[in-house]
C-alpha atoms as a PDB file:
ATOM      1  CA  UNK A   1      -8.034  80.599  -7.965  1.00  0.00           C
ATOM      2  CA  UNK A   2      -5.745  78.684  -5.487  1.00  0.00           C
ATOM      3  CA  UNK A   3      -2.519  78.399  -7.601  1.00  0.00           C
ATOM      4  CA  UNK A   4       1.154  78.294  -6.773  1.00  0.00           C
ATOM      5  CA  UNK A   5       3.202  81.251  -8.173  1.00  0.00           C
ATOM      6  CA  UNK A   6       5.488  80.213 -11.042  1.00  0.00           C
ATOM      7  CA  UNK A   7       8.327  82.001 -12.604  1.00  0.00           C
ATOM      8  CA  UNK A   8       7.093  81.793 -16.361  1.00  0.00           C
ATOM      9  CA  UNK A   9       7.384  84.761 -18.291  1.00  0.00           C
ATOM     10  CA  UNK A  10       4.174  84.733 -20.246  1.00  0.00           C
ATOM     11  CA  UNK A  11       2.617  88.039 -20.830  1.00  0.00           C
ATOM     12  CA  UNK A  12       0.458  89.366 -17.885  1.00  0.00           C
ATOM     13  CA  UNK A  13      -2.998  88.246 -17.709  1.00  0.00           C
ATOM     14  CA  UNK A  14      -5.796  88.822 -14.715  1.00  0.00           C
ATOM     15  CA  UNK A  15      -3.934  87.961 -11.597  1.00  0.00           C
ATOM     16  CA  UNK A  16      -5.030  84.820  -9.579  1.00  0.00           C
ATOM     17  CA  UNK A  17      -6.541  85.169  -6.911  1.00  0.00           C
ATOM     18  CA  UNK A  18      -5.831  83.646  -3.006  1.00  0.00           C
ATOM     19  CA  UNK A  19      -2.319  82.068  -4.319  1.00  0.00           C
ATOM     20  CA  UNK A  20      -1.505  79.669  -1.768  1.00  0.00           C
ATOM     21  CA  UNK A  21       0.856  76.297  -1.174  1.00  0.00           C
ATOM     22  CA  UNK A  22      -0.131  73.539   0.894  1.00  0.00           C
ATOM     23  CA  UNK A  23       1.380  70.869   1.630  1.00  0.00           C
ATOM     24  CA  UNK A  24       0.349  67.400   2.159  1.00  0.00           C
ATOM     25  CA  UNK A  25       1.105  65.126   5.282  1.00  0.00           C
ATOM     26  CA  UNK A  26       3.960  62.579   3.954  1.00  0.00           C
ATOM     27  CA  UNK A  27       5.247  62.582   0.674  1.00  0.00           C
ATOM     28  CA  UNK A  28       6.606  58.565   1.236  1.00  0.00           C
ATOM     29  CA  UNK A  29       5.585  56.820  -2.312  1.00  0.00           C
ATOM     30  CA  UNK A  30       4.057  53.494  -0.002  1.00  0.00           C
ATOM     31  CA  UNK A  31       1.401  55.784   1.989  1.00  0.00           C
ATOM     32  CA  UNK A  32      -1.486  53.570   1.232  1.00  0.00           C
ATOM     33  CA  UNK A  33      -4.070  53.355   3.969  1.00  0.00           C
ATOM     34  CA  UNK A  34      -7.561  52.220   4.232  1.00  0.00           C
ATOM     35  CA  UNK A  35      -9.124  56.278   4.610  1.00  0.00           C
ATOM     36  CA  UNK A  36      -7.351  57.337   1.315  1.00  0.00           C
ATOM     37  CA  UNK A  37      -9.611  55.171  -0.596  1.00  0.00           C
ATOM     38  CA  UNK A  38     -13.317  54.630  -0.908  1.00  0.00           C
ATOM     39  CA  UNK A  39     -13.203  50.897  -1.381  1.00  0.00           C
ATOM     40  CA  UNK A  40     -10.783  48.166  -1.849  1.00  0.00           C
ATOM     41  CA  UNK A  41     -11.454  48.621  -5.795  1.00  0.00           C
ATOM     42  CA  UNK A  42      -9.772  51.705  -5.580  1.00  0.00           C
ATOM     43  CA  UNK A  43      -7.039  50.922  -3.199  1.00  0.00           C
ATOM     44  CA  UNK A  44      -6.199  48.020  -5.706  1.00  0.00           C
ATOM     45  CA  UNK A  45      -6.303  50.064  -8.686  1.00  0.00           C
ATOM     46  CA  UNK A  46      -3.925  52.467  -6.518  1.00  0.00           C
ATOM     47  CA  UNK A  47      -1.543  49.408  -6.415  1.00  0.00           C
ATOM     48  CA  UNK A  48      -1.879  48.709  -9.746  1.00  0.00           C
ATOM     49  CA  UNK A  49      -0.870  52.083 -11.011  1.00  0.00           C
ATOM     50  CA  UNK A  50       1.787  53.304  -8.601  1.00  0.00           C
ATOM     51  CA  UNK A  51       4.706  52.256 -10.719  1.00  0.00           C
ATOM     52  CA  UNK A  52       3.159  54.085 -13.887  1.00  0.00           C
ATOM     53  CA  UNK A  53       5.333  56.039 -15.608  1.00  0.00           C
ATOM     54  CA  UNK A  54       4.260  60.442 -15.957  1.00  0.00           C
ATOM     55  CA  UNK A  55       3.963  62.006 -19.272  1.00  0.00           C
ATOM     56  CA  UNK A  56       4.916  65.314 -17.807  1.00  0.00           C
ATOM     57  CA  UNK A  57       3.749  68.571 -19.009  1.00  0.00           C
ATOM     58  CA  UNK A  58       5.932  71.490 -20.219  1.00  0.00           C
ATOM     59  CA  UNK A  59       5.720  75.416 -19.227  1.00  0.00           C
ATOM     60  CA  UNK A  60       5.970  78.363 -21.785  1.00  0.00           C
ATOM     61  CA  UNK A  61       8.468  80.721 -20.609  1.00  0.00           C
ATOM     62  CA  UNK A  62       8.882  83.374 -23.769  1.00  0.00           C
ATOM     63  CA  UNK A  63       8.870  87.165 -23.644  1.00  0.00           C
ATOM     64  CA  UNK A  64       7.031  89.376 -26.116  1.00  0.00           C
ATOM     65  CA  UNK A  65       8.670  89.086 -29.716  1.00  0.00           C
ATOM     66  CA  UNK A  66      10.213  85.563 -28.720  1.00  0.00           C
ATOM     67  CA  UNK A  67       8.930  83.684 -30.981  1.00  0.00           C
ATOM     68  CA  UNK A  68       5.386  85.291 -31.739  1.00  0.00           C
ATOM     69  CA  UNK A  69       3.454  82.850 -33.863  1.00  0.00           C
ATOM     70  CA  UNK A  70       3.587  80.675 -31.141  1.00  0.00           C
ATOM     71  CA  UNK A  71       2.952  82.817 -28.042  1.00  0.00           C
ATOM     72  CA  UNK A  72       0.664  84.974 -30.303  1.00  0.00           C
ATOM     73  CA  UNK A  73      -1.415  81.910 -31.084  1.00  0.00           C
ATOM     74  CA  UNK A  74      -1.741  80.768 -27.112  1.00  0.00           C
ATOM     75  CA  UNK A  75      -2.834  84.610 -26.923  1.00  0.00           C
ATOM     76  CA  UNK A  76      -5.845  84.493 -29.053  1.00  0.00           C
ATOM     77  CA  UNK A  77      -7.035  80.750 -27.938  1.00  0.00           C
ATOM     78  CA  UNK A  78      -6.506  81.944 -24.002  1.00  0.00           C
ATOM     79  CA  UNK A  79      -4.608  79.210 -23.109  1.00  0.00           C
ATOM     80  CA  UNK A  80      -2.027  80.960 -21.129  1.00  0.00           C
ATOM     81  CA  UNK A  81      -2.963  78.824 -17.737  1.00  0.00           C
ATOM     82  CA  UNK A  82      -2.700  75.701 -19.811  1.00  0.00           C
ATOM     83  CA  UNK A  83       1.066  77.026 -21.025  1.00  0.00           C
ATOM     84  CA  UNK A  84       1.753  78.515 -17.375  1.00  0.00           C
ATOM     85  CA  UNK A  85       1.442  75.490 -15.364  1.00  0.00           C
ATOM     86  CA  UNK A  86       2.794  73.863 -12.356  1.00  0.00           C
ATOM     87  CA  UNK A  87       6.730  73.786 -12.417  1.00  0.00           C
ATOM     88  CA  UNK A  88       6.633  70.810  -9.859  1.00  0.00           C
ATOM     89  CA  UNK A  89       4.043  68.079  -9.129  1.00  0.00           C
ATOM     90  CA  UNK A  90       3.001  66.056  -6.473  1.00  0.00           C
ATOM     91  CA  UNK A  91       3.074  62.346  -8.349  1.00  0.00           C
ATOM     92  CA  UNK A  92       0.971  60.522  -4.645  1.00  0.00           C
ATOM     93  CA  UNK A  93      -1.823  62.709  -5.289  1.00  0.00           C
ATOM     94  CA  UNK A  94      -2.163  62.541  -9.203  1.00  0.00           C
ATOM     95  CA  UNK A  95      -1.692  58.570  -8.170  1.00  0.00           C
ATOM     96  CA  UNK A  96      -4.640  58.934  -5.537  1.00  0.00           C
ATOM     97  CA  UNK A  97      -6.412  61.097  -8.325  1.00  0.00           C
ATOM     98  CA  UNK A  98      -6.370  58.184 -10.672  1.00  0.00           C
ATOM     99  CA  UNK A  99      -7.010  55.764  -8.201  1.00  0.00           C
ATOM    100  CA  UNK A 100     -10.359  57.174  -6.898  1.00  0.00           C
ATOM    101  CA  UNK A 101     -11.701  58.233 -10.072  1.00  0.00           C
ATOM    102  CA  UNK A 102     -11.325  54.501 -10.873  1.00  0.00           C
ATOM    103  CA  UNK A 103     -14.863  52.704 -10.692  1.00  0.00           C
ATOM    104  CA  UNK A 104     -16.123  49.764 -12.507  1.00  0.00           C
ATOM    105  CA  UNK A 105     -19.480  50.446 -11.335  1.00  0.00           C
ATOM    106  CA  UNK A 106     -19.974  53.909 -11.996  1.00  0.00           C
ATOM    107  CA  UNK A 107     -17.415  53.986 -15.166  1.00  0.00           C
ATOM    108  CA  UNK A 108     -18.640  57.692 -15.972  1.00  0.00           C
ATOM    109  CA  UNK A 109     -17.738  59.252 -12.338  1.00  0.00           C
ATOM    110  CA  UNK A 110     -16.590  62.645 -12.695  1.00  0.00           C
ATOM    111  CA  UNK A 111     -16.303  63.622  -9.032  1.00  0.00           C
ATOM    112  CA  UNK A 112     -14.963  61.830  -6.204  1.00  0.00           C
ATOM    113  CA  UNK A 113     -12.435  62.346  -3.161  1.00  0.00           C
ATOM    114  CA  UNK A 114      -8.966  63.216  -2.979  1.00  0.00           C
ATOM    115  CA  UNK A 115      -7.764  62.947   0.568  1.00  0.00           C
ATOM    116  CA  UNK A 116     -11.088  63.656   2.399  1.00  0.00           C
ATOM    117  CA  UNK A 117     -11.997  66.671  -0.370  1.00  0.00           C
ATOM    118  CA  UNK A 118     -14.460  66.015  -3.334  1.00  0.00           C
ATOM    119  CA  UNK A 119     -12.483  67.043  -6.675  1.00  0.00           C
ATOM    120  CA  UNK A 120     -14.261  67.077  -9.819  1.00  0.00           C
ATOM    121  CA  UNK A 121     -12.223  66.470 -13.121  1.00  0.00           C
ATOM    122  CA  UNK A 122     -15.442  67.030 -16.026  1.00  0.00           C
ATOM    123  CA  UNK A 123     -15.299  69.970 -18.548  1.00  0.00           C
ATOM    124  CA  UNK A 124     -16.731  72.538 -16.322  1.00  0.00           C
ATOM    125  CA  UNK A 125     -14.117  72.068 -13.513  1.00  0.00           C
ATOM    126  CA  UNK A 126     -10.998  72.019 -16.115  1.00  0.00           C
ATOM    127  CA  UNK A 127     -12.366  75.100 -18.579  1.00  0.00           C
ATOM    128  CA  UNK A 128     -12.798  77.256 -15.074  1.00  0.00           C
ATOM    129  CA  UNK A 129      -9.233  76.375 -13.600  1.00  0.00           C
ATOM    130  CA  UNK A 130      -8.205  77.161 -17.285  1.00  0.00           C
ATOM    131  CA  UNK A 131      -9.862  80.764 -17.117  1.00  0.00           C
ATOM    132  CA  UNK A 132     -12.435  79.848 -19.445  1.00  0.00           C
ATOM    133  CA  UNK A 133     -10.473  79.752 -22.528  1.00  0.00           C
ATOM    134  CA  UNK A 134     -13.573  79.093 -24.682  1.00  0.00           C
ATOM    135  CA  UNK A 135     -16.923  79.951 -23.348  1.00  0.00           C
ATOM    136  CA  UNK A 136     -20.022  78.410 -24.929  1.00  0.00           C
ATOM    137  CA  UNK A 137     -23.830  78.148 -24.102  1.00  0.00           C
ATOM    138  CA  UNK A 138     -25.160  74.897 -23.286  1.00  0.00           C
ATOM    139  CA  UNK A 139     -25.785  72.817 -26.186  1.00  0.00           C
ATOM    140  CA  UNK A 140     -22.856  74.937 -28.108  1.00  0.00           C
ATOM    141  CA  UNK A 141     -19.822  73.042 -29.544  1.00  0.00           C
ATOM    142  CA  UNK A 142     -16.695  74.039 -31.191  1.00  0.00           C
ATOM    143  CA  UNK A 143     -15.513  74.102 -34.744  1.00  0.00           C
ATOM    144  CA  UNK A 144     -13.122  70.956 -33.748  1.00  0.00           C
ATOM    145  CA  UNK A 145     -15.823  69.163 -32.137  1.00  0.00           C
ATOM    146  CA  UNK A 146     -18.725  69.615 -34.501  1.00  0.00           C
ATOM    147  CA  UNK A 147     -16.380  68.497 -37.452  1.00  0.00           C
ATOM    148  CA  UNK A 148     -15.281  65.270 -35.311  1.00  0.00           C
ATOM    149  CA  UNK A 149     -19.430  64.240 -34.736  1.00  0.00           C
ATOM    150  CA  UNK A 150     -20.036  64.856 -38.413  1.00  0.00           C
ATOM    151  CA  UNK A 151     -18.059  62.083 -39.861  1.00  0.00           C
ATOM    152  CA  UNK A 152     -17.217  64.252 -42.398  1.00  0.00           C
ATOM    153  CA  UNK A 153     -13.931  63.755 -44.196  1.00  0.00           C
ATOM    154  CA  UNK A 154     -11.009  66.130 -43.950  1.00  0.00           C
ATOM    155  CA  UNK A 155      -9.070  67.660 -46.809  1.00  0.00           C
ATOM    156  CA  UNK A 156      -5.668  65.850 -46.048  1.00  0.00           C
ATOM    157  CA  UNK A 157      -3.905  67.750 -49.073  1.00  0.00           C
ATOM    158  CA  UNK A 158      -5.347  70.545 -47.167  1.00  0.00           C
ATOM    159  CA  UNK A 159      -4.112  69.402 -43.497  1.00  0.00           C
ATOM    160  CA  UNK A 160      -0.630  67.933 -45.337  1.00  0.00           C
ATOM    161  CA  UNK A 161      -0.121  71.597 -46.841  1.00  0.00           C
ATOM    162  CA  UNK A 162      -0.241  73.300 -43.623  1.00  0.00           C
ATOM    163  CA  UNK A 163       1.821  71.207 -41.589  1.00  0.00           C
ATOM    164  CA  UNK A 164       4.080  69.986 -43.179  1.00  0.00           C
ATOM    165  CA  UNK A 165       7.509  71.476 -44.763  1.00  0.00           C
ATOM    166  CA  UNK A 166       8.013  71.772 -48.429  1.00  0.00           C
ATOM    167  CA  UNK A 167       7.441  68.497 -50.355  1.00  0.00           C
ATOM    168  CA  UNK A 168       6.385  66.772 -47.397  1.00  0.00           C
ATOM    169  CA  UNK A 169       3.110  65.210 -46.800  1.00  0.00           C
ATOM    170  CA  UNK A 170       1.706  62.102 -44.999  1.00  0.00           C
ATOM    171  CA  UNK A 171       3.207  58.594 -44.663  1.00  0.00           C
ATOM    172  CA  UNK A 172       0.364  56.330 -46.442  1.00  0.00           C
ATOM    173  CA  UNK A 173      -0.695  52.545 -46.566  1.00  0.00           C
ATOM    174  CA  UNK A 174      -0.713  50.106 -49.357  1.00  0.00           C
ATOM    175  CA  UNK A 175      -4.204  51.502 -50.750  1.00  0.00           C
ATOM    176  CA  UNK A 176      -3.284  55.119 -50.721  1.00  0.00           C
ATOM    177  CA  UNK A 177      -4.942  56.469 -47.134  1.00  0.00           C
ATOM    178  CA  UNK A 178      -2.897  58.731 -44.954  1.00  0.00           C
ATOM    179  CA  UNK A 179      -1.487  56.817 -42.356  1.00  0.00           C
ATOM    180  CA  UNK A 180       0.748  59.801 -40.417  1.00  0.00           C
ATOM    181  CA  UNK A 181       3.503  62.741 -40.505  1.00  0.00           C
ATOM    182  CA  UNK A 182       6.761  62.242 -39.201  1.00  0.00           C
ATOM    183  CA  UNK A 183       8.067  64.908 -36.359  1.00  0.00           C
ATOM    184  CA  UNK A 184      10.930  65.641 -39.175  1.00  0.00           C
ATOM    185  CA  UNK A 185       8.694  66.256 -42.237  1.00  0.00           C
ATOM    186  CA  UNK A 186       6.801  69.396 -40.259  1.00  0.00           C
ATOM    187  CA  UNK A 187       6.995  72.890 -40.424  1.00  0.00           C
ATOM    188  CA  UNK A 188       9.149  74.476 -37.416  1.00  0.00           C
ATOM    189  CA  UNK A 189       5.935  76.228 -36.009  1.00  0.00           C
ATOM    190  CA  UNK A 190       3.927  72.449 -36.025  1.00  0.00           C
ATOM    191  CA  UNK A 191       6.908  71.452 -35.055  1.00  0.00           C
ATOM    192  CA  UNK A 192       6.457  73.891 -31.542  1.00  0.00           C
ATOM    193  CA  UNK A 193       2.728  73.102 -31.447  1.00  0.00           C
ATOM    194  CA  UNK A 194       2.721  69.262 -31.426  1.00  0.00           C
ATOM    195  CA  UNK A 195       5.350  69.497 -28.625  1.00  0.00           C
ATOM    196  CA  UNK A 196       2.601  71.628 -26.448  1.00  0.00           C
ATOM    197  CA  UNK A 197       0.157  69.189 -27.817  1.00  0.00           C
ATOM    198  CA  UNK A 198       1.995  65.996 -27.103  1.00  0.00           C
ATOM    199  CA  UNK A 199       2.815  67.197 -23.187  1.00  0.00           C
ATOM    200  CA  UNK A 200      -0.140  69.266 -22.325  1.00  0.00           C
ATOM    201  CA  UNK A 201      -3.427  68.726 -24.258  1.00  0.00           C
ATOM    202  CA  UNK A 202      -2.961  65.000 -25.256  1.00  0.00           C
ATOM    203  CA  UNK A 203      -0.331  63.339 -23.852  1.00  0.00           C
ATOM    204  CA  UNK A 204       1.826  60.465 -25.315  1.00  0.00           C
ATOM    205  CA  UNK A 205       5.140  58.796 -25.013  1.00  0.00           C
ATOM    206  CA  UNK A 206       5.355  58.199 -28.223  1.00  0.00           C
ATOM    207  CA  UNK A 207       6.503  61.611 -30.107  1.00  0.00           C
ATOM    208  CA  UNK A 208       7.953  60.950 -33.359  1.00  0.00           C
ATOM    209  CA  UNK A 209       4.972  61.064 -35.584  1.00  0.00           C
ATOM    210  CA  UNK A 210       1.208  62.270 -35.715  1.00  0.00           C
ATOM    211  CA  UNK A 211      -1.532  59.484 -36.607  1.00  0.00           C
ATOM    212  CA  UNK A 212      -4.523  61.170 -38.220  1.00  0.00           C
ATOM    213  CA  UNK A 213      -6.778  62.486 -35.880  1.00  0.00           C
ATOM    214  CA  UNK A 214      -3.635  64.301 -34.116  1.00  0.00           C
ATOM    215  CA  UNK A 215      -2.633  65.356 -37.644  1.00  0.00           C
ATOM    216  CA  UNK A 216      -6.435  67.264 -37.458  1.00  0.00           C
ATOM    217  CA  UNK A 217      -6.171  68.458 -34.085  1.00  0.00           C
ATOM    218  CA  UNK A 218      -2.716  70.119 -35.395  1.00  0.00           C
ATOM    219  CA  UNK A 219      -4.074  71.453 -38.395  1.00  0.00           C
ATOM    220  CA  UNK A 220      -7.409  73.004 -36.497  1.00  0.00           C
ATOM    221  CA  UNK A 221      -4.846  74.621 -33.422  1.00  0.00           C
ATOM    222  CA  UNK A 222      -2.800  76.153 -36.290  1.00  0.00           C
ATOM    223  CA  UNK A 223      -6.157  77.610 -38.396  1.00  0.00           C
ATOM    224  CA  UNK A 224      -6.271  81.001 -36.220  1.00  0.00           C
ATOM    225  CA  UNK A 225     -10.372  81.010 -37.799  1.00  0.00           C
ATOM    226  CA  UNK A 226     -11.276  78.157 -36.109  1.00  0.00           C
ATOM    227  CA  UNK A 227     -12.551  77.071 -32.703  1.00  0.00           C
ATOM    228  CA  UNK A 228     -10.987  74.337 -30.103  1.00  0.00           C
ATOM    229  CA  UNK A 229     -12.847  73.415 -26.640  1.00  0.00           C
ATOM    230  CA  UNK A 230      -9.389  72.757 -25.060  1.00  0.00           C
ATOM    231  CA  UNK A 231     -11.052  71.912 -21.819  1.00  0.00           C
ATOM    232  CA  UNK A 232     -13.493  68.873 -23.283  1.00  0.00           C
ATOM    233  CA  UNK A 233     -10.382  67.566 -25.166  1.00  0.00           C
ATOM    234  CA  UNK A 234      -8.422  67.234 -21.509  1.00  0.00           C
ATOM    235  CA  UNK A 235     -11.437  66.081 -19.817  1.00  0.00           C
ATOM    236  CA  UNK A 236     -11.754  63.455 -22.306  1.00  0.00           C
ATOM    237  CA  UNK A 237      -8.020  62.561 -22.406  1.00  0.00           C
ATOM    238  CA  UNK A 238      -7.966  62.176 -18.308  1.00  0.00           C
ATOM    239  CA  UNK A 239     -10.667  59.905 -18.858  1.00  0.00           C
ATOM    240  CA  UNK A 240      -8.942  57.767 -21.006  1.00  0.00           C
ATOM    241  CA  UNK A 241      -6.089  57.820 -18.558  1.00  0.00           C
ATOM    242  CA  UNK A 242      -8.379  56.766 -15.969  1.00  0.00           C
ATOM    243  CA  UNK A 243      -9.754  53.935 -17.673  1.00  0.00           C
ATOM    244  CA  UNK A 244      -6.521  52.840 -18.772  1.00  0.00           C
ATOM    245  CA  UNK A 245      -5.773  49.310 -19.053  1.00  0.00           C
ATOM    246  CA  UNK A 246      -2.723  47.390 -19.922  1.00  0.00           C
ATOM    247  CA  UNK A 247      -3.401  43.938 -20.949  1.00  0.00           C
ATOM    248  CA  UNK A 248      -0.153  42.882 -23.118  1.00  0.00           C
ATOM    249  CA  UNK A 249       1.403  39.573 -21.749  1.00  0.00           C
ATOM    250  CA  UNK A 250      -0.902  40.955 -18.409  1.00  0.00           C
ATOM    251  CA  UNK A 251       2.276  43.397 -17.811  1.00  0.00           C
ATOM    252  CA  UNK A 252       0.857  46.220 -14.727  1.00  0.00           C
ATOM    253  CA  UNK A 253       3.943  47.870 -15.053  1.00  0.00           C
ATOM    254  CA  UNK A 254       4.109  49.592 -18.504  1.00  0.00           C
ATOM    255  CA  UNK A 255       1.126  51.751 -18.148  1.00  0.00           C
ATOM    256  CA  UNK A 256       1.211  55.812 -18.038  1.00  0.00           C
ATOM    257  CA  UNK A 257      -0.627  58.569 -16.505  1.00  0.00           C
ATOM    258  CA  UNK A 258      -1.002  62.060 -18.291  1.00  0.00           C
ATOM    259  CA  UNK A 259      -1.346  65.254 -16.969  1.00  0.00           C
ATOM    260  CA  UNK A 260       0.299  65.646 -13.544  1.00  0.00           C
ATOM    261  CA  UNK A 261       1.678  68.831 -13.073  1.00  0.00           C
ATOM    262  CA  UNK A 262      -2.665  70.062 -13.909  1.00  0.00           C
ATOM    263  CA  UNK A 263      -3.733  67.524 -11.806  1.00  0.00           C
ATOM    264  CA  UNK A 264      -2.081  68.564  -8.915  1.00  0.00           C
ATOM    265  CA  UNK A 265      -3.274  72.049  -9.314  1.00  0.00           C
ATOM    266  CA  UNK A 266      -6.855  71.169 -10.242  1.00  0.00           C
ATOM    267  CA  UNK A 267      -6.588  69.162  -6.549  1.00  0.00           C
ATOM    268  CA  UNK A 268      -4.970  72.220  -4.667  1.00  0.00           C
ATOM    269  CA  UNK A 269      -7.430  74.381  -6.470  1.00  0.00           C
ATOM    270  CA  UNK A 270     -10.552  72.514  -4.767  1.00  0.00           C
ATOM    271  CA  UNK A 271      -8.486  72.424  -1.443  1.00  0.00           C
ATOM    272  CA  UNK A 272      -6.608  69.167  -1.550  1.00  0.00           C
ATOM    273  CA  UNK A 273      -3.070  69.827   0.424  1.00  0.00           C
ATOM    274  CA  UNK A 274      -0.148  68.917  -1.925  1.00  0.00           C
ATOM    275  CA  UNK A 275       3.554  68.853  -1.881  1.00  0.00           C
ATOM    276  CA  UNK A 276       5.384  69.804  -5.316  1.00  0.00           C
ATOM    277  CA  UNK A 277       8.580  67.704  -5.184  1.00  0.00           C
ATOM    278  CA  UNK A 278       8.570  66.280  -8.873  1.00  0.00           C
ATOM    279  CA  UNK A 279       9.956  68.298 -11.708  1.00  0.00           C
ATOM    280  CA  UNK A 280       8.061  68.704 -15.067  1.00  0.00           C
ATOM    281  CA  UNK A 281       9.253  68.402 -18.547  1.00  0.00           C
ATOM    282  CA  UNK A 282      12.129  71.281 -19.612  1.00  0.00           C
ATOM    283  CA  UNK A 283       9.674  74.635 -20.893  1.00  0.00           C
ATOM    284  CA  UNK A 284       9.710  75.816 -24.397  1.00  0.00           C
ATOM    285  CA  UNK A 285      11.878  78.333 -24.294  1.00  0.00           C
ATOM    286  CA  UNK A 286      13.245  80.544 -27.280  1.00  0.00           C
ATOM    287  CA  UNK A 287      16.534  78.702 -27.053  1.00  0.00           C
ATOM    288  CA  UNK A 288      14.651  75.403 -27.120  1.00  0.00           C
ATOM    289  CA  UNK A 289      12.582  76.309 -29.984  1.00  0.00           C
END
């Protein structure tokens, strides 16, 4: 795969292959012209999301014994790519990214071009850049997904238990339901895991508590006997990026995009030149933890 060499620490896994950096023609923020954009839909969705704010992704940088229910746990789910990412992005192509897989026609595009290259963003693309952290047969699903399509309900005494710290359990609403955990009631561990979660699977802003369905995701990460498609859950969440819409008081500017730093790569991977010049979040580091 076509990746730029980083300086994380993460134990050694099968090299990558053809490492390369390319770099793109102009790295001015206002390089809008008519041939970077299929149609004036997309240039005006470009416009509408350059001043978007990143919810950057953070790199794993830990040596063996640093910290091993973490790095142990990235071990066994093969998500070392996802943890070893990108130390810089380039924010005008994850803009032109978002911009051209914008289409109110076609709202379930999953391939389109990138500066004259055709980049495809669905599971497929994302679980192969990712090494294949979770191969399945067509048809097959996860543990995480097959419980979310069965409507089934969760044991939140169950969830509560191994999350949170001693005596801790969820926030709940006037009629007794769970509502969410605060960032301070959770064990140190979940405490490590929804920062990975919250940068580099699904990406908020807001990081000082876990509504429900995060609250699963957690719980389902942290149960070593149970599956996650990590690569459907980003291709999902980039969706949602891409159909982002802000529509309090009509304000364009308060909007986010996710994912840069894999972006970026997932474009140089299918031969899109970029130019790393913006930083990612600090890594998770021993001393951070």
């Amino acid at each position: 795969m076509a990746r730029t060499k980083t300086t994380s620490r993460l134990p050694a896994t099968k090299p990558n292959k053809g490492k390369r950096r390319r770099r793109a023609s102009s790295s001015s923020p206002e390089r809008i012209n008519n041939n970077l954009f299929r149609n004036p839909e997309r240039e005006e969705r470009y416009k509408k999301i350059k001043n978007w704010v990143f919810i950057k992704e953070r790199k794993v940088v830990l040596l063996p014994d640093e910290y091993d229910p973490f790095l142990n746990g990235l071990i066994r789910r093969n998500w070392m790519n996802l943890a070893d990412l990108l130390p810089k992005f380039d924010l005008e192509i994850v803009r032109d990214f978002y911009a051209n897989a914008y289409s109110e026609d076609n709202p379930g595009e999953k391939r389109f071009k990138v500066r004259g290259r055709w980049v495809s963003y669905d599971r497929a693309a994302i679980s192969e850049f990712l090494g294949n952290p979770l191969p399945l047969e067509p048809g097959q699903r996860c543990d995480f997904t097959r419980k979310r399509r069965s409507h089934e309900p969760y044991d939140e005494n169950e969830v509560a238990l191994l999350i949170c710290a001693a005596n801790r359990s969820y926030q709940v609403g006037p009629t007794g339901n769970p509502l969410r955990i605060l960032r301070g009631d959770i064990k140190t561990l979940a405490q490590v895991w929804t920062t990975f979660l919250l940068a580099n699977i699904v990406p908020i802003g807001h990081v000082l508590d876990l509504n429900v369905p995060r609250c699963h995701l957690l719980y389902y990460i942290m149960r070593e006997d149970l599956t996650i498609d990590v690569a459907t859950i980003i291709f999902e969440e980039i969706h949602k990026f891409v159909r982002y819409e802000v529509n309090t008081r009509n304000d364009k500017e308060n909007g986010a995009l996710g994912f840069p730093a894999l972006i970026t790569a997932l474009c140089q991977e299918q031969r899109v030149e970029v130019e790393l010049t913006e930083k990612i979040r600090t890594s998770i580091t021993k001393r951070f933890i």
